[in-house]
N, C-alpha and C. Protein backbone atom coordinates (compact mmCIF):
# COMPACT_ATOMS: atom_id res chain seq x y z
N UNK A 1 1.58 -16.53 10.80
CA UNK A 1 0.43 -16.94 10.01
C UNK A 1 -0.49 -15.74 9.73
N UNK A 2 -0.74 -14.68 10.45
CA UNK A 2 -1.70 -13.69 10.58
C UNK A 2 -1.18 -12.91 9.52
N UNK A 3 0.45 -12.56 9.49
CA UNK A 3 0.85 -11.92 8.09
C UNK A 3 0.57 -12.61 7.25
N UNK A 4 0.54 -13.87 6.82
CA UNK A 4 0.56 -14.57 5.62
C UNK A 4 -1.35 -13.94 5.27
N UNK A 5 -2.11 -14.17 6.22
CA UNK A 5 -3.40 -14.14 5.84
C UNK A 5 -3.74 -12.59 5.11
N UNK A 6 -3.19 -11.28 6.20
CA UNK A 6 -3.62 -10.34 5.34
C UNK A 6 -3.03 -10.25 4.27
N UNK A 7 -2.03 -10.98 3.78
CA UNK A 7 -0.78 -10.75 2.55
C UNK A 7 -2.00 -11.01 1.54
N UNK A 8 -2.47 -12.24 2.33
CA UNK A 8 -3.14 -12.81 1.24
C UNK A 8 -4.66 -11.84 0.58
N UNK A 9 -5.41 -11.68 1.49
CA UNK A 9 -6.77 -10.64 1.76
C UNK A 9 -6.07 -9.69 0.86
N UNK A 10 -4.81 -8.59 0.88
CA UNK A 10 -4.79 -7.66 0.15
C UNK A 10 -4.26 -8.06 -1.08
N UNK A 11 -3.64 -9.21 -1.78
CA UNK A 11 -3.79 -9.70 -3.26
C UNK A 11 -4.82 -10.09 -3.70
N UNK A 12 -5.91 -10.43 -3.09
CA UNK A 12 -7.05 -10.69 -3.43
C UNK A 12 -8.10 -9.85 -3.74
N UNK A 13 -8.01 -8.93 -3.08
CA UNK A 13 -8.84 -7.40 -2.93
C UNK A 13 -8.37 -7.05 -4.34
N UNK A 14 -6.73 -6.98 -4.28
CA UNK A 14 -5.98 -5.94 -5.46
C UNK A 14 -6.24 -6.16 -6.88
N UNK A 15 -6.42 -7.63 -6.84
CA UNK A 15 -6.98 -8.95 -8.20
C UNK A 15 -8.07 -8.57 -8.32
N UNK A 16 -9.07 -8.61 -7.63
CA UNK A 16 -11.09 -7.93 -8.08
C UNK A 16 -10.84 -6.48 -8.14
N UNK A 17 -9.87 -5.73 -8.16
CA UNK A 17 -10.34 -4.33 -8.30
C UNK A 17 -9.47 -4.22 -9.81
N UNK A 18 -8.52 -4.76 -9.87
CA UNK A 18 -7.74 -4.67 -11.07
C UNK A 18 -8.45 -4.38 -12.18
N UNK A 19 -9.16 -5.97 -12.52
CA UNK A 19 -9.54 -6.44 -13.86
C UNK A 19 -10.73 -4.89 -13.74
N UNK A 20 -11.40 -4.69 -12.46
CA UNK A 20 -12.67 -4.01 -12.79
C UNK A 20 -11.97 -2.47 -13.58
N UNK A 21 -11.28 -2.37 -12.82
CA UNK A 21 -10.54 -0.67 -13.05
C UNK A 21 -9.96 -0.22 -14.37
N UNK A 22 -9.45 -1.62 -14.98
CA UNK A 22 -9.02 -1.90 -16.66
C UNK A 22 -9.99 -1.98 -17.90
N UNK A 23 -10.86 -2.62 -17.48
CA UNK A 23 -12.41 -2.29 -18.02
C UNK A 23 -12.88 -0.90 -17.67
N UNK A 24 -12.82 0.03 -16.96
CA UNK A 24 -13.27 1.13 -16.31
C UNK A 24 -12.82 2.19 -17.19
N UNK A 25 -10.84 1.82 -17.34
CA UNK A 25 -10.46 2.99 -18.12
C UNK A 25 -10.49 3.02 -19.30
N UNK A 26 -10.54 1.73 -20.15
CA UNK A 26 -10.94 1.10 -21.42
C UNK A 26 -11.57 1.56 -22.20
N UNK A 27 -13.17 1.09 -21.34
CA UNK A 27 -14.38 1.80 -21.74
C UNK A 27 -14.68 3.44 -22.00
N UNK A 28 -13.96 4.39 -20.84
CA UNK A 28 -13.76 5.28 -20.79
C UNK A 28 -13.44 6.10 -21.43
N UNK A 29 -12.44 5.58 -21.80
CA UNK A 29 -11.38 6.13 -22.71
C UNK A 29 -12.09 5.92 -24.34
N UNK A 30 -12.85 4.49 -24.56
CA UNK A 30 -13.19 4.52 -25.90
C UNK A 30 -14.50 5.15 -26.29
N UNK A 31 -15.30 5.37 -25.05
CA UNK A 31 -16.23 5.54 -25.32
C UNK A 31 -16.85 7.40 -25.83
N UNK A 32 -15.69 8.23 -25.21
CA UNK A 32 -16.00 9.51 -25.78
C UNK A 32 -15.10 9.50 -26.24
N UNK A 33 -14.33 9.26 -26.64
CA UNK A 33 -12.81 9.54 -27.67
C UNK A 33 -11.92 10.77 -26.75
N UNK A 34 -12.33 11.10 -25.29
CA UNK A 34 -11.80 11.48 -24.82
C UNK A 34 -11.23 11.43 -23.42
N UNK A 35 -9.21 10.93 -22.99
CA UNK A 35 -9.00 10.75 -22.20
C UNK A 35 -9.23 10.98 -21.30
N UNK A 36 -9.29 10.13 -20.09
CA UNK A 36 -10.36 10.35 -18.50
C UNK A 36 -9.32 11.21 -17.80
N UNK A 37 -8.42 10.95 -17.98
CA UNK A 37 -7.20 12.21 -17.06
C UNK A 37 -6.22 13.01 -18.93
N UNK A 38 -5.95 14.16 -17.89
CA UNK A 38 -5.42 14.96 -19.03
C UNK A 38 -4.21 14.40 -19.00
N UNK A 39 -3.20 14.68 -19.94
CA UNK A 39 -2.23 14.13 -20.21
C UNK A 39 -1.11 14.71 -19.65
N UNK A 40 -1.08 15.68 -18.52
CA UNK A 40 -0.46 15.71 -17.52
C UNK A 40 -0.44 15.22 -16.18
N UNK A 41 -1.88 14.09 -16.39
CA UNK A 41 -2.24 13.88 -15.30
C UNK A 41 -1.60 12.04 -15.42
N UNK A 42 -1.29 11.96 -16.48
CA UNK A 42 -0.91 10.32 -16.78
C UNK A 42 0.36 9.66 -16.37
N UNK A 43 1.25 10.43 -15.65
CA UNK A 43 2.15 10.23 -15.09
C UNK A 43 1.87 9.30 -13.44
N UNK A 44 1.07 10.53 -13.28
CA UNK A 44 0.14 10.09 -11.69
C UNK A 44 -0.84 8.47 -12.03
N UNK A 45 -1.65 8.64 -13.08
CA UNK A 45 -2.66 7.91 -12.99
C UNK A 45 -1.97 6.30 -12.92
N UNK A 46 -0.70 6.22 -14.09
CA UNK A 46 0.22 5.13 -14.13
C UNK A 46 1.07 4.95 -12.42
N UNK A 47 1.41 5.89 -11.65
CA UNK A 47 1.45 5.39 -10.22
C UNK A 47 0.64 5.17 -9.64
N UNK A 48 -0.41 5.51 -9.47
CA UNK A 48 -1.62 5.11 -8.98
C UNK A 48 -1.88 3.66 -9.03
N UNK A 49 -2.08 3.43 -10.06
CA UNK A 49 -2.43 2.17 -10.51
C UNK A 49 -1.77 1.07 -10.45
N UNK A 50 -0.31 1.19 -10.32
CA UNK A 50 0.64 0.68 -9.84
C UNK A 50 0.21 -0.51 -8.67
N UNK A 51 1.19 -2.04 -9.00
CA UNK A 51 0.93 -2.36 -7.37
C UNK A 51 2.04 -2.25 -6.36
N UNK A 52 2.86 -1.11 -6.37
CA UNK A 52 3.78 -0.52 -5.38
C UNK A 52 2.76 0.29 -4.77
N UNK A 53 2.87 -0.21 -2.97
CA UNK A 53 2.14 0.68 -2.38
C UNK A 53 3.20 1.64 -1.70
N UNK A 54 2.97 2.54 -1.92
CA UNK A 54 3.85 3.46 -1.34
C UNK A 54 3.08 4.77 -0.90
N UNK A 55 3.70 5.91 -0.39
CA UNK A 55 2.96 7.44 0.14
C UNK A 55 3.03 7.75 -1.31
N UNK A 56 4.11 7.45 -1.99
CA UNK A 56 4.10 8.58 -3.71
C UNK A 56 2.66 7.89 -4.43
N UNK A 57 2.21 6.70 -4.05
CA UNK A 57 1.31 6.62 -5.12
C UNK A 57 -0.31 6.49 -4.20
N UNK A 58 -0.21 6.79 -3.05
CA UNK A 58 -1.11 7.63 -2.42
C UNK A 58 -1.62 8.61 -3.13
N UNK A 59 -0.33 9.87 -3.27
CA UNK A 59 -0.36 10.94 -3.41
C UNK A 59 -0.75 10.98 -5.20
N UNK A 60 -0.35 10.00 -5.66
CA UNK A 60 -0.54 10.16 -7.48
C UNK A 60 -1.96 9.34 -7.18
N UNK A 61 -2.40 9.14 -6.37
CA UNK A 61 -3.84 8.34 -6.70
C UNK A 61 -5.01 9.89 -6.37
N UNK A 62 -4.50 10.86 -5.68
CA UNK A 62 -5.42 12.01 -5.35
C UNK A 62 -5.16 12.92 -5.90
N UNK A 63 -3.86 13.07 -6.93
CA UNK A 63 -3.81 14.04 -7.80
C UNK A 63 -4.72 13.81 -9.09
N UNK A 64 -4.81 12.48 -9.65
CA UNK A 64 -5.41 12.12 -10.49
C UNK A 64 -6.68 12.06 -10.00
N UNK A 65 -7.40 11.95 -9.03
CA UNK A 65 -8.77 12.19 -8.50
C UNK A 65 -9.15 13.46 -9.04
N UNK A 66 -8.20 14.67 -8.47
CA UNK A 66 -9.02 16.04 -8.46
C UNK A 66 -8.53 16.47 -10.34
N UNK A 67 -7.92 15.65 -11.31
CA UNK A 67 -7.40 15.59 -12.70
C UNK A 67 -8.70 15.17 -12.84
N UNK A 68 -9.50 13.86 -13.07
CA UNK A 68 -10.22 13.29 -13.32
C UNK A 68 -11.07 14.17 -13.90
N UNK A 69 -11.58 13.74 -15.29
CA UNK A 69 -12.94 14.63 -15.69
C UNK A 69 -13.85 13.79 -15.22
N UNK A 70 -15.34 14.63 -15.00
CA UNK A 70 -16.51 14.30 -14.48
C UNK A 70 -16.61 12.85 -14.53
N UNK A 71 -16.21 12.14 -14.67
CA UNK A 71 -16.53 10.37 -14.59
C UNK A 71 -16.82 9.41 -13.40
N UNK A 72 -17.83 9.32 -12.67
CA UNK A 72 -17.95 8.81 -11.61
C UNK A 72 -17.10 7.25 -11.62
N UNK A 73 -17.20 6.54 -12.74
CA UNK A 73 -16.69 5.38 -12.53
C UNK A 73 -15.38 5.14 -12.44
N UNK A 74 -14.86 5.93 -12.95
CA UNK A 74 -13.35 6.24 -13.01
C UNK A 74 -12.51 6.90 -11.55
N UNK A 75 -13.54 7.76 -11.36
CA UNK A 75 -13.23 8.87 -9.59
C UNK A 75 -13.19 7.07 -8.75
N UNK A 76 -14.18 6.30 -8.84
CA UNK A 76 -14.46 5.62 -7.82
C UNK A 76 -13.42 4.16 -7.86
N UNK A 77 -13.18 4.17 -9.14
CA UNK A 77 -12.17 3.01 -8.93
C UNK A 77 -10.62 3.77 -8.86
N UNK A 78 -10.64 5.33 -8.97
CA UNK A 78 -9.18 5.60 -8.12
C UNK A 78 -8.73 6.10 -6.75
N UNK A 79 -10.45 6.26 -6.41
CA UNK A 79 -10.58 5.88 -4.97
C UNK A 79 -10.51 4.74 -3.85
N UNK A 80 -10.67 3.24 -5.03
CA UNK A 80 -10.40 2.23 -4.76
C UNK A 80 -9.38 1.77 -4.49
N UNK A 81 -8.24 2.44 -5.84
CA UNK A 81 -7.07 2.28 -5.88
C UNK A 81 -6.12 2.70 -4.96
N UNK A 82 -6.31 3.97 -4.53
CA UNK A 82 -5.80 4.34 -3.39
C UNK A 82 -6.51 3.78 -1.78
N UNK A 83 -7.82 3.39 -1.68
CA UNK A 83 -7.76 2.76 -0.82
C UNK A 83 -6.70 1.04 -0.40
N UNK A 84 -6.75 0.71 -1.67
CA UNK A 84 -5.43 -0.57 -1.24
C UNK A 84 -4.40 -0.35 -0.82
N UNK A 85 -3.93 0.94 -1.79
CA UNK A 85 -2.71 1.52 -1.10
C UNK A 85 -2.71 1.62 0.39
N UNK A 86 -3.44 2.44 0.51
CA UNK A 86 -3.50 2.79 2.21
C UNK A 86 -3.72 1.41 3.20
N UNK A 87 -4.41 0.74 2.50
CA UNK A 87 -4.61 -0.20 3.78
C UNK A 87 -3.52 -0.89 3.60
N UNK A 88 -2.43 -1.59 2.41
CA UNK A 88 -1.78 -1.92 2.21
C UNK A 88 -0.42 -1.37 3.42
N UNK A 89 -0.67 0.23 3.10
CA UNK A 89 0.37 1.25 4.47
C UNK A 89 -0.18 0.66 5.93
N UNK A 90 -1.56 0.08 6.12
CA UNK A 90 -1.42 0.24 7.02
C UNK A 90 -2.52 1.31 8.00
N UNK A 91 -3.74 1.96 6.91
CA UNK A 91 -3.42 3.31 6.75
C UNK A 91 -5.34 3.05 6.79
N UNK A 92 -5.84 1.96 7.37
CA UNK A 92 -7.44 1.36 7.33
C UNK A 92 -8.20 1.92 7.74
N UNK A 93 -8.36 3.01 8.29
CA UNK A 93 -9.39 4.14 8.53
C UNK A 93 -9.66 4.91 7.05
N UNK A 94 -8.44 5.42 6.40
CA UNK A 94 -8.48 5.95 5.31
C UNK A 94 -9.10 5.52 4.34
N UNK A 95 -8.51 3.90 4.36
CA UNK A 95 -8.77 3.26 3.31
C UNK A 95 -10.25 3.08 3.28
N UNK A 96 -10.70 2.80 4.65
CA UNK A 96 -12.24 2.67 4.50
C UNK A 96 -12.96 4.13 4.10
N UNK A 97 -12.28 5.25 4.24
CA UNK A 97 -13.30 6.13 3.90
C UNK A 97 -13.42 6.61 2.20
N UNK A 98 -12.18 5.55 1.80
CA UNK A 98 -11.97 5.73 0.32
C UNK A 98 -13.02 4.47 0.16
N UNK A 99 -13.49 3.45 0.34
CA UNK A 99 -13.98 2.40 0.12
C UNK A 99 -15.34 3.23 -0.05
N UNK A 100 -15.88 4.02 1.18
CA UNK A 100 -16.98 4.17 1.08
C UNK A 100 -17.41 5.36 0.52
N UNK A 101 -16.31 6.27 -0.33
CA UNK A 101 -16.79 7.38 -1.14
C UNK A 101 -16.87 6.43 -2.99
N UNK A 102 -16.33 5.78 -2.94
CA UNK A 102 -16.17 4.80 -4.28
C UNK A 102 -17.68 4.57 -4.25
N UNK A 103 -18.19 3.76 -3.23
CA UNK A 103 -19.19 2.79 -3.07
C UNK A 103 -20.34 4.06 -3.50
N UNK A 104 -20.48 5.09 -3.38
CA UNK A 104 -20.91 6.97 -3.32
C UNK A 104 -21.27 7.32 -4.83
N UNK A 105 -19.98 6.90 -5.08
CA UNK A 105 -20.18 7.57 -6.67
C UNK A 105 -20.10 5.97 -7.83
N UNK A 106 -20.20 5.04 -7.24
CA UNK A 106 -20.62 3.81 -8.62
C UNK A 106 -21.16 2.58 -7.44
N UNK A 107 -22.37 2.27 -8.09
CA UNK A 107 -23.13 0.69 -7.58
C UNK A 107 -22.13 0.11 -8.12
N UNK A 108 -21.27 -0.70 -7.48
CA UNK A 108 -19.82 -1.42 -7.59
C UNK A 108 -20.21 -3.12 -6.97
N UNK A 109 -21.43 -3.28 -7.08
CA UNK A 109 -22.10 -4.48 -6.80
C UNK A 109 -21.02 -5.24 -5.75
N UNK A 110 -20.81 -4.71 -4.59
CA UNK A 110 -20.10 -5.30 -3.53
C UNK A 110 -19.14 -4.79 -3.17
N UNK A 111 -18.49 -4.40 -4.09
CA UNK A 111 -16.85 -3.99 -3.87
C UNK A 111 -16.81 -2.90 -2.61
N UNK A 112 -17.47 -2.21 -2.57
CA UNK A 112 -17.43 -1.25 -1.29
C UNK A 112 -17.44 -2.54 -0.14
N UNK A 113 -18.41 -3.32 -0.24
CA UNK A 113 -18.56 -3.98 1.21
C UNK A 113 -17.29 -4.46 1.40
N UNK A 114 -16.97 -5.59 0.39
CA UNK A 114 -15.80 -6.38 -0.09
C UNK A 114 -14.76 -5.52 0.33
N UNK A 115 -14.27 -4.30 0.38
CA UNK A 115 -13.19 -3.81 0.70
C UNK A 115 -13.30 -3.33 2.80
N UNK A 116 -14.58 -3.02 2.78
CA UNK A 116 -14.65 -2.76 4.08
C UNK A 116 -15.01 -4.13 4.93
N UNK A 117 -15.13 -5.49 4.21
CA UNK A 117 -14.72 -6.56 4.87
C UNK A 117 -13.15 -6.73 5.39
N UNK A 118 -12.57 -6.36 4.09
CA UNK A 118 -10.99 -6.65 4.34
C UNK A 118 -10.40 -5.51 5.29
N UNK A 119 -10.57 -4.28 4.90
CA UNK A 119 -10.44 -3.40 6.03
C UNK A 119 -10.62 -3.63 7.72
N UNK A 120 -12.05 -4.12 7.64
CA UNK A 120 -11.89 -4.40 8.99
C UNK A 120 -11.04 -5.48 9.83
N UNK A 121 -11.38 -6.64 8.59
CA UNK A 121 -10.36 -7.79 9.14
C UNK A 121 -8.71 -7.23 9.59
N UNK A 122 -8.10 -6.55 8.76
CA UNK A 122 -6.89 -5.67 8.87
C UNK A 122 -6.53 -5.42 10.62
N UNK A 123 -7.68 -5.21 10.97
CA UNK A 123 -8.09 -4.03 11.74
C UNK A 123 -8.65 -4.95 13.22
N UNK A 124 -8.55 -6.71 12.46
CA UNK A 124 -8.80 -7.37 13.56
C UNK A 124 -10.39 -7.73 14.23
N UNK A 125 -11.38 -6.63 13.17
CA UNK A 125 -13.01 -6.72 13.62
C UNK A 125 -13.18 -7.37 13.05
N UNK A 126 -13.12 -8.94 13.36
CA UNK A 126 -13.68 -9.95 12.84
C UNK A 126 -15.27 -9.44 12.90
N UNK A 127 -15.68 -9.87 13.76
CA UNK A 127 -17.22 -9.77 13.59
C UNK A 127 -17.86 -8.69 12.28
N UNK A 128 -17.23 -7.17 12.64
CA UNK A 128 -17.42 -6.57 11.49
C UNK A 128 -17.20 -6.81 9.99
N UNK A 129 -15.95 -7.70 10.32
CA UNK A 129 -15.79 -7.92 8.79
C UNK A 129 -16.40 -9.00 8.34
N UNK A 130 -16.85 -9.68 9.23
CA UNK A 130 -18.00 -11.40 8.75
C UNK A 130 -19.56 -10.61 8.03
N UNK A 131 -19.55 -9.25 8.71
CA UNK A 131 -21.11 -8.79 8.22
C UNK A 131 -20.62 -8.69 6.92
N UNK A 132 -19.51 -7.89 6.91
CA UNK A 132 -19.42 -7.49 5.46
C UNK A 132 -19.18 -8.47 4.46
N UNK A 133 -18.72 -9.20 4.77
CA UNK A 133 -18.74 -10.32 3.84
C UNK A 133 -19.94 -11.35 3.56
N UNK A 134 -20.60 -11.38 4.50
CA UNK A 134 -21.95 -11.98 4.02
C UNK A 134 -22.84 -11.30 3.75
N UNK A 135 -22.56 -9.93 3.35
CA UNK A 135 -23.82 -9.03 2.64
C UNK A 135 -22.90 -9.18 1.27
N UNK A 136 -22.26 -9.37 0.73
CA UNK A 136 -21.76 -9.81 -0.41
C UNK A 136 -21.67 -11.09 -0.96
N UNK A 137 -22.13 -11.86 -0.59
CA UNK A 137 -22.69 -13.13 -0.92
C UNK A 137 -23.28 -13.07 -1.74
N UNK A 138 -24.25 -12.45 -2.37
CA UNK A 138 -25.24 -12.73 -3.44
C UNK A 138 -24.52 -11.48 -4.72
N UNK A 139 -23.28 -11.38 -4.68
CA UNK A 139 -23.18 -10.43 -5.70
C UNK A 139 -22.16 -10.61 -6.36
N UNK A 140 -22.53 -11.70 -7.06
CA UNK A 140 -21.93 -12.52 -8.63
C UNK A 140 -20.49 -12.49 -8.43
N UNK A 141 -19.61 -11.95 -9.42
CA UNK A 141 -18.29 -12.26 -9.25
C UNK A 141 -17.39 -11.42 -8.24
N UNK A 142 -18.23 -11.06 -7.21
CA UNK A 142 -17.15 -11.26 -6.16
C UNK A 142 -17.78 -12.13 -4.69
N UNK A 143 -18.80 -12.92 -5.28
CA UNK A 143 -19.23 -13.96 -4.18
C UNK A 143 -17.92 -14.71 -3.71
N UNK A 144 -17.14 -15.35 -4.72
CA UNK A 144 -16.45 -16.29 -3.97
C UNK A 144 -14.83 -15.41 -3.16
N UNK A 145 -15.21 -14.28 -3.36
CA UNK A 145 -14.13 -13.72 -2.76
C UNK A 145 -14.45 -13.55 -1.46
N UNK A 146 -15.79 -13.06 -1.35
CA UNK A 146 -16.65 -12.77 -0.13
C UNK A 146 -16.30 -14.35 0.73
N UNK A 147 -16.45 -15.13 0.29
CA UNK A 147 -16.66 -16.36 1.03
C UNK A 147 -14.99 -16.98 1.27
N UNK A 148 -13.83 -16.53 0.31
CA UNK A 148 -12.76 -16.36 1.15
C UNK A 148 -12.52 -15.82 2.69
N UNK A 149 -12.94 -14.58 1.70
CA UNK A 149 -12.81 -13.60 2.86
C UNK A 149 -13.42 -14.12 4.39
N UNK A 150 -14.97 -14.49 4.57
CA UNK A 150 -15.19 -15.03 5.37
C UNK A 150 -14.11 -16.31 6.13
N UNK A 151 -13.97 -17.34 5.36
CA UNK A 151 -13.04 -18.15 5.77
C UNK A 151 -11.86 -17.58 6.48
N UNK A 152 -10.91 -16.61 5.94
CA UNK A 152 -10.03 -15.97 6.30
C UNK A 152 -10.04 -15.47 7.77
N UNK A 153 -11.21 -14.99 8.38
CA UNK A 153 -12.13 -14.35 9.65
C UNK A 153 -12.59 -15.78 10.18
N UNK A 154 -12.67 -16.35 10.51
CA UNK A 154 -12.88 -17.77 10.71
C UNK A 154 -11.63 -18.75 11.83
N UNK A 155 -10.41 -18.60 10.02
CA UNK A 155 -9.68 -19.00 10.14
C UNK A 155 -8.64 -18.37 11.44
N UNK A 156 -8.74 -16.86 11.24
CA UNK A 156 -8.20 -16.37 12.21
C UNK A 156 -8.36 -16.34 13.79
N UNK A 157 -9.91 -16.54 13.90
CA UNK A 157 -10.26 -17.19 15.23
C UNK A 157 -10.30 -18.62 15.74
N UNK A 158 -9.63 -18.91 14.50
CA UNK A 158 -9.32 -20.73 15.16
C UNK A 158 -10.84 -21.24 15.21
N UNK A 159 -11.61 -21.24 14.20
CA UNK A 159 -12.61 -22.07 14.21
C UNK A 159 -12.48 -22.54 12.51
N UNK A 160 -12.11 -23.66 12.93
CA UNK A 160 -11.53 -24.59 11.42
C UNK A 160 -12.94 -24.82 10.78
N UNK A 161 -13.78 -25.24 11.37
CA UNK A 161 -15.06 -26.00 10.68
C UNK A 161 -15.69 -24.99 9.85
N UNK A 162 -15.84 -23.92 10.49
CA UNK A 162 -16.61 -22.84 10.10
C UNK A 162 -15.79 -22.14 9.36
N UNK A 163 -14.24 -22.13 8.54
CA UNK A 163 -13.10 -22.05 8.08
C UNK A 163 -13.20 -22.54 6.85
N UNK A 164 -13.29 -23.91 6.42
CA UNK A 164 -13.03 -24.90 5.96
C UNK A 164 -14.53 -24.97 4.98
N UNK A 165 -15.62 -24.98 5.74
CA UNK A 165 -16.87 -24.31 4.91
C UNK A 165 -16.81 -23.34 3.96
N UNK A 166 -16.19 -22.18 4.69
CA UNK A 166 -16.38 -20.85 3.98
C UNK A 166 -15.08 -21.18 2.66
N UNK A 167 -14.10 -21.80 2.78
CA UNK A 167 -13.19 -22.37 1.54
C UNK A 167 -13.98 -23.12 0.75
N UNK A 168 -14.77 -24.22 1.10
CA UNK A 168 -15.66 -24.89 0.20
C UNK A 168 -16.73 -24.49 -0.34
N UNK A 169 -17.22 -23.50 -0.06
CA UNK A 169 -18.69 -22.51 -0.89
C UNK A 169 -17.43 -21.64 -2.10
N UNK A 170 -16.25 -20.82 -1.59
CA UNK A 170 -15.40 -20.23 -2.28
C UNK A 170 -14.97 -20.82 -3.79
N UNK A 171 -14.77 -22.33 -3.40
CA UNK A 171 -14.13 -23.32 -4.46
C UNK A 171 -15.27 -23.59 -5.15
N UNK A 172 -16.47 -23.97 -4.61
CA UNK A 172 -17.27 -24.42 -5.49
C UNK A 172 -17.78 -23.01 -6.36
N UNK A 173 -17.88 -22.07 -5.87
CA UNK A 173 -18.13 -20.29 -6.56
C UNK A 173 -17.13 -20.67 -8.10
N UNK A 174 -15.91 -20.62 -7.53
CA UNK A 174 -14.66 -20.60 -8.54
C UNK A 174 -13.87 -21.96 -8.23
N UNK A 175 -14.34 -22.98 -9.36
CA UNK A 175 -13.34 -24.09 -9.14
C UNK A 175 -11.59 -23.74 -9.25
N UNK A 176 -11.11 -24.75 -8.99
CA UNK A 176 -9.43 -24.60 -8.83
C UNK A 176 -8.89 -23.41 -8.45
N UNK A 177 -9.52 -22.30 -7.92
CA UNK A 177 -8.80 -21.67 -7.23
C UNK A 177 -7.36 -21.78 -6.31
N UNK A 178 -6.38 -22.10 -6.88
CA UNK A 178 -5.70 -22.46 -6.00
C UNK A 178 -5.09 -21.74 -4.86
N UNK A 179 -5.39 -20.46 -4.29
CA UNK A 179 -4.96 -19.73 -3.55
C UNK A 179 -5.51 -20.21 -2.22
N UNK A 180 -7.11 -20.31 -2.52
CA UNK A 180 -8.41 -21.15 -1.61
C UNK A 180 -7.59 -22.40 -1.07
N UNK A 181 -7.57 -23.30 -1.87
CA UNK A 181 -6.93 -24.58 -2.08
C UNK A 181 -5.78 -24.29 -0.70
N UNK A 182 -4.58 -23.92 -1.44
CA UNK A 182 -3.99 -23.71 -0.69
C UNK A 182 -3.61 -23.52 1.12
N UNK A 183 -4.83 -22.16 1.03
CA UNK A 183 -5.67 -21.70 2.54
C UNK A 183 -5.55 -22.81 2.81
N UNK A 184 -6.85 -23.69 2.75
CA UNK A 184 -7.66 -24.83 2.95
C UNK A 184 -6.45 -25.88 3.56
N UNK A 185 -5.77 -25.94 2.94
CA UNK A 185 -4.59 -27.26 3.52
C UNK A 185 -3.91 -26.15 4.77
N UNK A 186 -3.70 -25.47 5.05
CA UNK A 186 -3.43 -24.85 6.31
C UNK A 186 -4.22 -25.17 7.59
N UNK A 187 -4.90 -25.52 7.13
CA UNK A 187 -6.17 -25.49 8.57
C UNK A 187 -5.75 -27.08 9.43
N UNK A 188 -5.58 -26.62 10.62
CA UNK A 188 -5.41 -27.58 11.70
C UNK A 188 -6.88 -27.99 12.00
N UNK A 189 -6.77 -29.27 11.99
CA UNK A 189 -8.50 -29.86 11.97
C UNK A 189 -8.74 -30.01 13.12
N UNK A 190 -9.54 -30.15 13.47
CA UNK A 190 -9.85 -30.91 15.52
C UNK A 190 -10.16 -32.59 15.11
């Protein structure tokens, strides 16, 4: 069950950083008419971005870092990117220090916490990762991830009630979620 949960925590993480990072290079890209990585660097940036976590796209997520022209928003969501990777490896020290150089160079309205919630959970600090997730509570579309996430930390200590809550603030955030949903029917009730 504990694999199923982080399986789950790191598709969820990978889903809120996605959409943000696609908008990131979008904008980027349209907004000076000039590409955010050079065009030797687009080989890397397309592994990077990738959701194969592997060491090669570690390594294409920090080549394209030090490629990157001056763009903080761009540096910070491929710092993001490679933080999934890593924690994905396994690799949650790293990943948190990629979480918290992102969080450095763009107000990412949560996502730093949001990732160093899941990090820690990884990592088994529930308690740590409950802070982090309820300092992300009030920050719009990734509240109801936050309140997964909580559930998830909950769930893992076998306290259903306080489990089962944190799924129902989540659902009501984002109706039909069915991933939540899902969670939610897992839970052994008392």
């Amino acid at each position: 069950m504990m694999k199923a949960l982080y399986l789950a925590a790191g598709l969820i993480l990978a889903t809120a950083t996605a959409s943000s990072a696609t908008e990131t290079f979008t904008n980027a890209s349209s907004t000076n008419s000039l590409n955010v990585v050079p065009v030797a660097a687009q080989v890397d940036l397309n592994d990077c971005l990738s959701t194969e976590s592997s060491s090669r796209a570690i390594r294409a997520c920090s080549k394209t870092i030090r490629a990157a022209q001056p763009n903080d928003d761009v540096r910070a969501h491929l710092y993001t990117r490679r933080a999934l990777h890593r924690m994905a490896l396994g690799r949650y020290d790293d990943a948190a220090s990629d979480f918290t150089r992102a969080g450095e160079l763009k107000d990412d309205d949560g996502l730093e916490l949001l990732g160093h919630g899941f990090t820690a959970m990884m990592q088994n600090d529930l308690s740590k990762a409950r802070r982090k997730f309820e300092d992300c509570n009030n920050r719009g579309k990734i509240a109801p991830i936050a309140e997964y996430g909580l559930g998830l930390t909950y769930q893992m200590a076998g306290e259903t009630l306080e489990a089962r809550d944190a799924y129902q603030r989540a659902l009501a955030l984002r109706p039909g979620w069915t991933a939540v949903a899902e969670q939610m029917a897992t839970l052994e009730m008392p």
